[in-house]
Structures are given as structure tokens and as C-alpha cells.
N, C-alpha and C. Protein backbone atom coordinates (compact mmCIF):
# COMPACT_ATOMS: atom_id res chain seq x y z
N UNK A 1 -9.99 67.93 -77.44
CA UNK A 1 -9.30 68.13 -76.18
C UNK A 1 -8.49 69.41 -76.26
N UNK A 2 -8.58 70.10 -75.04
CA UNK A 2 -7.83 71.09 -75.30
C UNK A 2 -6.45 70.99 -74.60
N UNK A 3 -5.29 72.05 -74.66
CA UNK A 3 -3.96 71.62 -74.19
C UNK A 3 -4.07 71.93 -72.69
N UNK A 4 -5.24 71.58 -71.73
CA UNK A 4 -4.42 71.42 -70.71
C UNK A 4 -4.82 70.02 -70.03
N UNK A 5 -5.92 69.74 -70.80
CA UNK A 5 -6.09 68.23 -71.06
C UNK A 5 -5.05 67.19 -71.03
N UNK A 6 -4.63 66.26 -70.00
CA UNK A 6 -4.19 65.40 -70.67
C UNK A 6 -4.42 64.13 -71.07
N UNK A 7 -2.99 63.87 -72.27
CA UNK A 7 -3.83 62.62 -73.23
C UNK A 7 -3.26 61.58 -72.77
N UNK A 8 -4.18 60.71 -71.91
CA UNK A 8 -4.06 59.39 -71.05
C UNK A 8 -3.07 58.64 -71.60
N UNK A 9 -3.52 58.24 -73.02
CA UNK A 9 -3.47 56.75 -73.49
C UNK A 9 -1.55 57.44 -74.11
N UNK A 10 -1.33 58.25 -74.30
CA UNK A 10 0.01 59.24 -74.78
C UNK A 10 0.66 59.39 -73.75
N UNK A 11 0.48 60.06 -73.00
CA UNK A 11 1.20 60.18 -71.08
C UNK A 11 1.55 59.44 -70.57
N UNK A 12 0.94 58.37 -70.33
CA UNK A 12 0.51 56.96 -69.59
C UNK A 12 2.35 56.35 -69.65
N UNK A 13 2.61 56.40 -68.37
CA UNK A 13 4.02 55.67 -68.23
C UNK A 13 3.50 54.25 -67.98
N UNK A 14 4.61 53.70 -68.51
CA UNK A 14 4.52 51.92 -68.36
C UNK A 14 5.14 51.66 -67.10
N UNK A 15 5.55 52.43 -65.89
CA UNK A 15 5.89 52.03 -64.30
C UNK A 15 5.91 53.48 -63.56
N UNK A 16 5.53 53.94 -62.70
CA UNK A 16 5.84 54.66 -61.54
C UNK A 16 4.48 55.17 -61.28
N UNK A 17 4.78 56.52 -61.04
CA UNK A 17 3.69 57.36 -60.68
C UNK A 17 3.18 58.34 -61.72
N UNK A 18 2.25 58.48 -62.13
CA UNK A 18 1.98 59.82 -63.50
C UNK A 18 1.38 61.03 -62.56
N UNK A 19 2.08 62.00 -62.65
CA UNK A 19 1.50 63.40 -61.98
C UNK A 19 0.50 63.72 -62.20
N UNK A 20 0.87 64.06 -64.10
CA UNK A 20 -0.12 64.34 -64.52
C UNK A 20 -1.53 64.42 -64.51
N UNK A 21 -1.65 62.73 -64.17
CA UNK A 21 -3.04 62.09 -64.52
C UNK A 21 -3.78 62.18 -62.98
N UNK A 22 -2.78 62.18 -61.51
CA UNK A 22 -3.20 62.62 -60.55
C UNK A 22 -3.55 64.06 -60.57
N UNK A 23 -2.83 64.57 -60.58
CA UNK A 23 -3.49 66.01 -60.62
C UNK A 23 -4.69 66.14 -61.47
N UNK A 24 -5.13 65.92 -62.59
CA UNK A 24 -6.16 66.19 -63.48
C UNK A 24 -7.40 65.30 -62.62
N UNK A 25 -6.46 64.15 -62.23
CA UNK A 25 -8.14 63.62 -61.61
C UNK A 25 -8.52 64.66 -60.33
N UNK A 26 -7.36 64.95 -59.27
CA UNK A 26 -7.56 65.46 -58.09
C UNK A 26 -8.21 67.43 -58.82
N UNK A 27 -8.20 67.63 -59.78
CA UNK A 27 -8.67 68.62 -60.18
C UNK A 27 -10.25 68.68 -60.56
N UNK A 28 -10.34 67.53 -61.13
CA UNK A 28 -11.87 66.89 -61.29
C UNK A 28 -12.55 66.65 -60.33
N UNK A 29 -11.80 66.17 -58.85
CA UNK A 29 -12.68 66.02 -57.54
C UNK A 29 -13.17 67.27 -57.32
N UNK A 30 -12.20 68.59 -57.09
CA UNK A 30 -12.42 69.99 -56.93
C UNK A 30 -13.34 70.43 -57.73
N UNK A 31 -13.52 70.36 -58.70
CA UNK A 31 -14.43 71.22 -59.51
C UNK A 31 -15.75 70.89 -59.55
N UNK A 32 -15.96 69.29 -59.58
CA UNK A 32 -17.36 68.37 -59.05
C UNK A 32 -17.55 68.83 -57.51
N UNK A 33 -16.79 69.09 -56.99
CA UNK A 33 -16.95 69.23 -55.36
C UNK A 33 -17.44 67.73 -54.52
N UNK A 34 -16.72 66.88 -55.37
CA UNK A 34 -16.15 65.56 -54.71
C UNK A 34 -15.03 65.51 -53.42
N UNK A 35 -15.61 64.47 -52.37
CA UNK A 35 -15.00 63.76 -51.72
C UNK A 35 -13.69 62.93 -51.98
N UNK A 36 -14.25 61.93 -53.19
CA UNK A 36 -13.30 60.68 -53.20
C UNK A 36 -13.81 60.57 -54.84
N UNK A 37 -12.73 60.09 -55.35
CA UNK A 37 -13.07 59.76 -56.86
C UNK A 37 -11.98 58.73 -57.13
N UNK A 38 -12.04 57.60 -57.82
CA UNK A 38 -11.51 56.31 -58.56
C UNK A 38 -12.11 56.37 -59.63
N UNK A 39 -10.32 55.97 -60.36
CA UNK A 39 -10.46 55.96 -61.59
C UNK A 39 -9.29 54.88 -61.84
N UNK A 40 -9.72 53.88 -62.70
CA UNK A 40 -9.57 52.67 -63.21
C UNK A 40 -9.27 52.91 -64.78
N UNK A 41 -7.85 52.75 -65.82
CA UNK A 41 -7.21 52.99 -66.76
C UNK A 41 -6.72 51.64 -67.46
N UNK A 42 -7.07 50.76 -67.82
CA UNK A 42 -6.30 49.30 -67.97
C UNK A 42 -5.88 48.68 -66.39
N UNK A 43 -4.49 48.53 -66.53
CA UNK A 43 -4.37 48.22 -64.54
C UNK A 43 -4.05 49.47 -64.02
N UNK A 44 -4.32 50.08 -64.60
CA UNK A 44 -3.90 51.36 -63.18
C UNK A 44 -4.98 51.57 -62.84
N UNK A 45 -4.70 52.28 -61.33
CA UNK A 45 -6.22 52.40 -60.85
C UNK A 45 -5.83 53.88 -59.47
N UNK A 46 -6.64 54.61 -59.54
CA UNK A 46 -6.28 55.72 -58.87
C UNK A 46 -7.47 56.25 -57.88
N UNK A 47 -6.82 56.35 -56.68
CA UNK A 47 -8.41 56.84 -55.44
C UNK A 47 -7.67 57.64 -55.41
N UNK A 48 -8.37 59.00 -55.51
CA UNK A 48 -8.09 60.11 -54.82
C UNK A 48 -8.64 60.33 -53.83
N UNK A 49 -8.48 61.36 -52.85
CA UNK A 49 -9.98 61.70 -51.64
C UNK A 49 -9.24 63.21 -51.34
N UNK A 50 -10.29 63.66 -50.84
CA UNK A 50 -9.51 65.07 -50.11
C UNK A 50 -10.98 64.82 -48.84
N UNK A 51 -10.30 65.52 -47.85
CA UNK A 51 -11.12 65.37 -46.36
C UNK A 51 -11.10 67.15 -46.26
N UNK A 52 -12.50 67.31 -45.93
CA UNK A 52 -12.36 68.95 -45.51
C UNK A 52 -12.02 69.43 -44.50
N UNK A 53 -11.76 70.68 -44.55
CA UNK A 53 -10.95 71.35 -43.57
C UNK A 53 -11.50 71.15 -42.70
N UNK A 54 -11.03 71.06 -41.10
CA UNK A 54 -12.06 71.55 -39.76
C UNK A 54 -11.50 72.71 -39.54
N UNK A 55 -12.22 73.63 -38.91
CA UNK A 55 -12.14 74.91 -37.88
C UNK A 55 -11.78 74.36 -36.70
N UNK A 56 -11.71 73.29 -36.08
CA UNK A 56 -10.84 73.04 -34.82
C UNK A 56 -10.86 71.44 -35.19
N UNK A 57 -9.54 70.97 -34.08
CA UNK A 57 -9.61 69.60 -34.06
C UNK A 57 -10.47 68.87 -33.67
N UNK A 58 -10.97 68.00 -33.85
CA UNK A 58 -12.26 67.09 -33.10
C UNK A 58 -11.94 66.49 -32.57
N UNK A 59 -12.32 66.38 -30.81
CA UNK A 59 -12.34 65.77 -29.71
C UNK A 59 -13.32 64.64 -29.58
N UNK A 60 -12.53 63.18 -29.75
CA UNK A 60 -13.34 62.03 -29.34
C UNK A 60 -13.28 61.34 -27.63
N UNK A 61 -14.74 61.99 -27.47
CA UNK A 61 -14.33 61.43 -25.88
C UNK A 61 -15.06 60.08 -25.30
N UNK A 62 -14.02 59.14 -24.99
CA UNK A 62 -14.65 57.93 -24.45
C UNK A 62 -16.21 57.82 -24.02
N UNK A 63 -16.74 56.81 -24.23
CA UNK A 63 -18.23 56.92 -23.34
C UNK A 63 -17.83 56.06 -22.11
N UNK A 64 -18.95 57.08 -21.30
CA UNK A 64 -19.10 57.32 -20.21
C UNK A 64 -19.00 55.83 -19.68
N UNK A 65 -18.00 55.24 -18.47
CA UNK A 65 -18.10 54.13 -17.59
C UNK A 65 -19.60 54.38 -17.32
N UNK A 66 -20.38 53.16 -16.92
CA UNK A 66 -21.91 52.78 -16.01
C UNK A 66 -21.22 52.98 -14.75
N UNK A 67 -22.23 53.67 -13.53
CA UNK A 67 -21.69 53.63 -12.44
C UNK A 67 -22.89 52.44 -11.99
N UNK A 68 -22.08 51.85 -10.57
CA UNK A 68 -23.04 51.13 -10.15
C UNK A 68 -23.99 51.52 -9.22
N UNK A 69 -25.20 51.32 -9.74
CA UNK A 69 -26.62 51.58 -8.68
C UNK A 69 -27.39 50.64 -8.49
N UNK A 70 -27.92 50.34 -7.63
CA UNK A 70 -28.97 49.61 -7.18
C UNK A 70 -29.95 49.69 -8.88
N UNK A 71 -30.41 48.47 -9.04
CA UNK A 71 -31.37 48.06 -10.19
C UNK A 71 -32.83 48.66 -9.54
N UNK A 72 -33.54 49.08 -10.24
CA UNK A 72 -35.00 49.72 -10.09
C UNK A 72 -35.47 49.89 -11.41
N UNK A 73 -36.84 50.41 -11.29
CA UNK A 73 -37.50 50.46 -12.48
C UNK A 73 -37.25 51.95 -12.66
N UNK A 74 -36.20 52.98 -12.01
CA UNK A 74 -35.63 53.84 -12.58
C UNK A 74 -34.31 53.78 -13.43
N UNK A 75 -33.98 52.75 -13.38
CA UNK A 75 -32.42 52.65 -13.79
C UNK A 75 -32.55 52.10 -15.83
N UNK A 76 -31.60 52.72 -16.06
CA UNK A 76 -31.30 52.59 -17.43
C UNK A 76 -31.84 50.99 -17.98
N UNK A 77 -32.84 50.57 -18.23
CA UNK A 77 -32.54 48.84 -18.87
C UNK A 77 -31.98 47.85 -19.67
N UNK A 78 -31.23 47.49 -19.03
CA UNK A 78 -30.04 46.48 -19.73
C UNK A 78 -30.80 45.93 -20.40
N UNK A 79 -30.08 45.61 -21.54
CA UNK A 79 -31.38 44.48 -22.70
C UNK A 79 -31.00 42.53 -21.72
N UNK A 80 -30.06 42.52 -21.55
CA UNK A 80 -30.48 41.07 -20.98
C UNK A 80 -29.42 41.52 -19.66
N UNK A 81 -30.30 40.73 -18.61
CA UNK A 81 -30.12 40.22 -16.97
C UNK A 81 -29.65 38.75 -16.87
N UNK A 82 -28.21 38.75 -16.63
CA UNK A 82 -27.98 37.41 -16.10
C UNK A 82 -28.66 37.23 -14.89
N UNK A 83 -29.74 36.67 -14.10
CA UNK A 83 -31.02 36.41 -13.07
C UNK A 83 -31.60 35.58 -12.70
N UNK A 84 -31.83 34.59 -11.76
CA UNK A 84 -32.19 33.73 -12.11
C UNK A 84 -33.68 33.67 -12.04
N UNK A 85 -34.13 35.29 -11.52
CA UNK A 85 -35.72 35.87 -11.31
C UNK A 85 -35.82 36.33 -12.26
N UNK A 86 -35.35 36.40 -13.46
CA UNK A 86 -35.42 37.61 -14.88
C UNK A 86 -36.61 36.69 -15.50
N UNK A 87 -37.57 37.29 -16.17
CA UNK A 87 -38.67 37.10 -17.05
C UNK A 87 -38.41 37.65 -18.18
N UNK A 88 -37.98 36.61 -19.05
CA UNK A 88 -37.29 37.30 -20.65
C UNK A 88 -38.50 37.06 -21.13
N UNK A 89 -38.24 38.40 -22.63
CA UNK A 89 -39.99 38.34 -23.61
C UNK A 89 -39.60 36.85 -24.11
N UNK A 90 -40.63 36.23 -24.45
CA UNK A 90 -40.52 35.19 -25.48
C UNK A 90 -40.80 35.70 -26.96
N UNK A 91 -41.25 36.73 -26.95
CA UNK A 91 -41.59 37.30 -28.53
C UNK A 91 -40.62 38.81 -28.67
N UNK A 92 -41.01 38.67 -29.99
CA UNK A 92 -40.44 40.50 -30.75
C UNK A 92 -41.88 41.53 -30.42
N UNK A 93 -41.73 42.22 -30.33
CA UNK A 93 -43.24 43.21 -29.72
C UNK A 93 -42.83 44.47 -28.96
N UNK A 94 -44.02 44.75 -28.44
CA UNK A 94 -44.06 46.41 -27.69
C UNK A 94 -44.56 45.59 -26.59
N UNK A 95 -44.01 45.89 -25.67
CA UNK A 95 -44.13 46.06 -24.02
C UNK A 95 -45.04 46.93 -23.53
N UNK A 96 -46.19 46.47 -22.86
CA UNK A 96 -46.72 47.38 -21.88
C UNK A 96 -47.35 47.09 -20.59
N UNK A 97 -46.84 48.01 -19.77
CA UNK A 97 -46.94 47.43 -18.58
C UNK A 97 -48.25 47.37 -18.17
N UNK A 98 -49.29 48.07 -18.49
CA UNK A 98 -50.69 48.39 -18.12
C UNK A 98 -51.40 48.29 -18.86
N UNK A 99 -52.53 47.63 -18.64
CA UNK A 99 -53.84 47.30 -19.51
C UNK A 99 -54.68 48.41 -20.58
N UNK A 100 -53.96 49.29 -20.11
CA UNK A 100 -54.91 50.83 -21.11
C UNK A 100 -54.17 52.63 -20.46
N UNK A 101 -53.88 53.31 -21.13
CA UNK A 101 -53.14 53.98 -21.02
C UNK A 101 -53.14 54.98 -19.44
N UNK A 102 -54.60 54.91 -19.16
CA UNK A 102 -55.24 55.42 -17.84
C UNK A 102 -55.66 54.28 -16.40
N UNK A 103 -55.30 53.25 -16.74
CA UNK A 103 -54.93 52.32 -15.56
C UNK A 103 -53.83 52.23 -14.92
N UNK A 104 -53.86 51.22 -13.66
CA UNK A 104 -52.84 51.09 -13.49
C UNK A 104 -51.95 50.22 -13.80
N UNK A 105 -50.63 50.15 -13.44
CA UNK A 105 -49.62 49.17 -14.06
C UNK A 105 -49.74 47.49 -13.54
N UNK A 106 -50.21 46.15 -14.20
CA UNK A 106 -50.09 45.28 -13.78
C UNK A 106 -49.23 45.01 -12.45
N UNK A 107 -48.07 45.23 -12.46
CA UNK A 107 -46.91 45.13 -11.73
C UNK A 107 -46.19 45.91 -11.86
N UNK A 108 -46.01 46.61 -10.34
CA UNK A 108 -44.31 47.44 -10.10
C UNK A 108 -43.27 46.94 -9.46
N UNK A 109 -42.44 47.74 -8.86
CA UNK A 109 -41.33 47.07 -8.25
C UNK A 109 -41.58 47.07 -6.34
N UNK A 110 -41.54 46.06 -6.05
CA UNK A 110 -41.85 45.65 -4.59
C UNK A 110 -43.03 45.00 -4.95
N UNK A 111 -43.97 45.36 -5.94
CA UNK A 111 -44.85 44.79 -5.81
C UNK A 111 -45.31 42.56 -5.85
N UNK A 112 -45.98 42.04 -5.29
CA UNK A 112 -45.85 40.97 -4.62
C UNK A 112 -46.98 40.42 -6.05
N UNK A 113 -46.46 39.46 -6.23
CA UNK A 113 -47.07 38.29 -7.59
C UNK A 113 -47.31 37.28 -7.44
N UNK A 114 -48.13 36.75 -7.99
CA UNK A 114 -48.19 35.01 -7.63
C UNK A 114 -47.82 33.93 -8.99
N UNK A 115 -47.63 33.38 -8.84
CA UNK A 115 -47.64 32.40 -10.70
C UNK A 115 -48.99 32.45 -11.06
N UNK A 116 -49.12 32.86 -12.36
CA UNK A 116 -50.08 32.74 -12.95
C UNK A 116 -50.62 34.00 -13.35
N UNK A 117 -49.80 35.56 -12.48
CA UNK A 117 -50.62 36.71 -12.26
C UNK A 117 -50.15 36.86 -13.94
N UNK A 118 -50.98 38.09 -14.67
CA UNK A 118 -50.42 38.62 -15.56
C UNK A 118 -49.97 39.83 -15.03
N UNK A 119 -48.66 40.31 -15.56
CA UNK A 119 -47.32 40.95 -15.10
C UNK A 119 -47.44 42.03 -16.32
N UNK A 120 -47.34 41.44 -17.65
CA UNK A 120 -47.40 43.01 -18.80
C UNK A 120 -47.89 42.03 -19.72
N UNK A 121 -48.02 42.88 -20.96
CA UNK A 121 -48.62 42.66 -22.27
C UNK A 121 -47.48 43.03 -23.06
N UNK A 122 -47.40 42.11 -24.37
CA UNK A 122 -46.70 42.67 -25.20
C UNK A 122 -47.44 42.56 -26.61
N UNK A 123 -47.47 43.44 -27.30
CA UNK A 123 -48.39 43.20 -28.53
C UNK A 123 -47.19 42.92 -29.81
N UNK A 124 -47.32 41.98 -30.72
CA UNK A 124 -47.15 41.70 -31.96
C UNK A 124 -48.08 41.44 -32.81
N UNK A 125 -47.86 41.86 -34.17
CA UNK A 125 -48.54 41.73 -35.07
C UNK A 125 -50.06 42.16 -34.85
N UNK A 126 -50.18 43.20 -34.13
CA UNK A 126 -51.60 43.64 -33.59
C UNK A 126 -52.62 42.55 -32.75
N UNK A 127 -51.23 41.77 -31.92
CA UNK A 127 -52.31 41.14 -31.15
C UNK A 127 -51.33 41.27 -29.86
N UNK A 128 -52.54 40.69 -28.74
CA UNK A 128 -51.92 41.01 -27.17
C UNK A 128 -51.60 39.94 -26.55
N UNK A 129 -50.61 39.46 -26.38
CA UNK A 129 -50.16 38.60 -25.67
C UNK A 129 -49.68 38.82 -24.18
N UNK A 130 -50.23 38.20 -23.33
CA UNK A 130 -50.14 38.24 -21.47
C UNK A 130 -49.11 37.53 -21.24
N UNK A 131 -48.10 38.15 -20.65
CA UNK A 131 -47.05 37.73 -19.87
C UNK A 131 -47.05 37.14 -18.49
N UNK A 132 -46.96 35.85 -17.94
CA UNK A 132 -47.97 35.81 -17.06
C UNK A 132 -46.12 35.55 -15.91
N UNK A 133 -46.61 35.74 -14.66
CA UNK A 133 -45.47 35.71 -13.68
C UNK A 133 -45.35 33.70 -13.43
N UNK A 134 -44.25 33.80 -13.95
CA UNK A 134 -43.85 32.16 -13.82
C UNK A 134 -43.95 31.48 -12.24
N UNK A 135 -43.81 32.09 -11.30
CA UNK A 135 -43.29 32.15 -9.86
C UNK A 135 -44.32 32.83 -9.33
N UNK A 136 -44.17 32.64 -7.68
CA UNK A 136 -44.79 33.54 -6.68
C UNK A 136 -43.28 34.50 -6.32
N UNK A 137 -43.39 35.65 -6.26
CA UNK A 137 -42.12 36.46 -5.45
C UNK A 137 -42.76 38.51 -5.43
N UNK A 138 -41.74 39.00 -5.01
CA UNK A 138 -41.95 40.11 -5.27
C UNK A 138 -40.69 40.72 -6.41
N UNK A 139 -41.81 41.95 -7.23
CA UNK A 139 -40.87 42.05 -8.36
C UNK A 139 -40.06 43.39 -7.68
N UNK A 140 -38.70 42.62 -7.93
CA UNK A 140 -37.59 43.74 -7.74
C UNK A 140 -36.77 44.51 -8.63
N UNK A 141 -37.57 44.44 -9.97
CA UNK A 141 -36.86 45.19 -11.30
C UNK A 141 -37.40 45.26 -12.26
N UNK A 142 -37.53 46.48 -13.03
CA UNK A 142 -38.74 46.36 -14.05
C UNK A 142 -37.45 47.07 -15.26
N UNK A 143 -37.61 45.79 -16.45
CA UNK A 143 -36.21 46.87 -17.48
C UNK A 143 -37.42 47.37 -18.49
N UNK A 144 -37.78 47.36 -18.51
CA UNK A 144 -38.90 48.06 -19.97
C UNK A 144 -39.63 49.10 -19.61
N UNK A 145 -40.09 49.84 -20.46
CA UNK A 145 -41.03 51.12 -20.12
C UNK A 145 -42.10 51.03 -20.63
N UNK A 146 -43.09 51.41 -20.32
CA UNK A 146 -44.73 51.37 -21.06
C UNK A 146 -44.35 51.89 -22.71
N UNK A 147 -44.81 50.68 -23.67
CA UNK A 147 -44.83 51.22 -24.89
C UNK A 147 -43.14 51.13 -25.76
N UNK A 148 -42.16 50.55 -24.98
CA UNK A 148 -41.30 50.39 -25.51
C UNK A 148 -41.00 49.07 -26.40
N UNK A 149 -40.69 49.46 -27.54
CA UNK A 149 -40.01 47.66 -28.10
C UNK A 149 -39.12 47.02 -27.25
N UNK A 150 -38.98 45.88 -28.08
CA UNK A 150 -38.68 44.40 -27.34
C UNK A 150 -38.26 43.43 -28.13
N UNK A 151 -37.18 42.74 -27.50
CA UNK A 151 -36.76 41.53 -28.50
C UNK A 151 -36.81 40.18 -27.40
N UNK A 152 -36.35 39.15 -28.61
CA UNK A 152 -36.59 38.10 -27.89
C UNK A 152 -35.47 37.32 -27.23
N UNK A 153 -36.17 37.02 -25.64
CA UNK A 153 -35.31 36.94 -24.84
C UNK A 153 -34.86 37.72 -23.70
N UNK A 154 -35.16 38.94 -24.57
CA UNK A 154 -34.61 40.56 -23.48
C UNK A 154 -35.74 40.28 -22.18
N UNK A 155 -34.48 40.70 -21.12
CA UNK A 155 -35.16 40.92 -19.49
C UNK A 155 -36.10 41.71 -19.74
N UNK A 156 -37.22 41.59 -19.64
CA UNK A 156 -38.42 42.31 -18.50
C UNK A 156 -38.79 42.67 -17.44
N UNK A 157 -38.45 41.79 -16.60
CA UNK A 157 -38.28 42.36 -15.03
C UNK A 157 -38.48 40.95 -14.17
N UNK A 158 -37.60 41.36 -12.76
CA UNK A 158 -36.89 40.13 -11.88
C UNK A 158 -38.60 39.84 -10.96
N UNK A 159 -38.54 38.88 -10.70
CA UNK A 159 -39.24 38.48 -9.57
C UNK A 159 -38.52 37.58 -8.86
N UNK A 160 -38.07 38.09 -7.36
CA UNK A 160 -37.31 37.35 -6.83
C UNK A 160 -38.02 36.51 -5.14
């Protein structure tokens, strides 16, 4: 060891604070080009951290209130619709609204359904499962997008 070393187990006060042994550790963060370093001595135990500089203060700005709009199959999709027309997935899967990428969409919005129609597909585990419209109504909300995941339970879209 050399003398600017210091010797722990020699230094080592039996109550307060040791400078020493802070500084040498907080010197060891610097030179590693450490964040945060702990160091554990019998019961003593020491976190250092240093946080880097900013070039300006950082501005945390609230997120944005939802404004209210009319529900459409343009509007952002809430993962669940309190509804009493909401068609939740019953599975985990990918959503798609249309039978093949160049067709058209089973069901849009206004568009008129009967029970029994199939409404979308959702595939799991590489298979296709038909979502079929529980009700006769017209659908007035579509929350999913062609090709998007899906959990179970999450709204799909209202038929009211």
C-alpha cells in the first residue's frame, strides 16, 4: 500500500463518520467512472453515488389530459370499455379485422351485424380464431387496428 492509501482496519473509528474512507471510496467511483458504489466493512456500510452534471434543468411535464371525443374507429383505443355493446377478446392474440391483407374489413363502424356474423379474427398460437357478433346491432366502435395485439378481455368494438 502506498501512503495515500488508506489503512481501513487502522483508521476505522469505532463511532461517527470516517472521511477518510469516504473520500477514498468517492475517489474510486471517479476514477472507475462509477455512478454509485457500496461498500460493506464489518457493520459499516457506505453508498456513495454522484449524479452527473446537466447542461440545463430538466423539465417534467405532466401528460397530456384525454380530451373528450366522440368514440370511432379513429379514436385512440382504450384497452377496456365499460359497454354494455363492448365485445371483449376472449383470448391473448393479434387482432385482425379482415380476412387477408387485400380484402375488405369484416366489420366497420355504422356498419349493421347480425349474431352469428364473424366481426374479426384473432390468431394465437398460429391459429385463427372467428370472433363472431354476439347480437344483431350496428357497430359503433372499433378499439383495435388490423394486426394489433390483444389481451384478454380487452374491448374490441361496441355493437349497439
Amino acid at each position: 500500500m502506498n501512503d495515500q492509501t488508506p489503512h481501513f482496519d487502522r483508521d476505522l473509528p469505532t463511532s461517527g463518520i470516517h472521511v477518510a474512507l469516504i473520500e477514498a471510496v468517492a475517489d474510486i467511483l471517479r476514477r472507475l467512472e462509477l455512478n454509485e458504489i457500496d461498500v460493506t466493512f464489518g457493520d459499516l456500510k457506505i453508498r456513495v453515488t454522484r449524479q452527473p452534471f446537466a447542461a440545463a434543468p430538466a423539465v417534467i411535464m405532466p401528460p397530456a389530459l384525454p380530451t373528450h371525443s366522440p368514440i370511432s374507429d379513429m379514436a385512440p383505443p382504450p384497452h377496456h370499455v365499460d359497454n354494455a355493446g363492448a365485445v371483449k377478446s376472449p383470448m391473448v392474440g393479434t387482432a385482425y379485422l379482415r380476412p387477408s391483407p387485400d380484402a375488405p374489413p369484416f366489420a366497420k363502424v355504422d356498419s349493421k351485424v347480425k349474431a352469428g356474423d364473424r366481426i374479426l379474427l384473432i390468431e394465437a398460437m398460429k391459429t385463427f380464431n372467428e370472433i363472431i357478433a354476439p347480437r344483431e346491432g350496428t357497430v359503433t366502435a372499433i378499439f383495435v387496428e388490423d394486426g394489433q395485439p390483444v389481451e384478454y378481455g380487452q374491448s374490441l368494438l361496441v355493437i349497439e
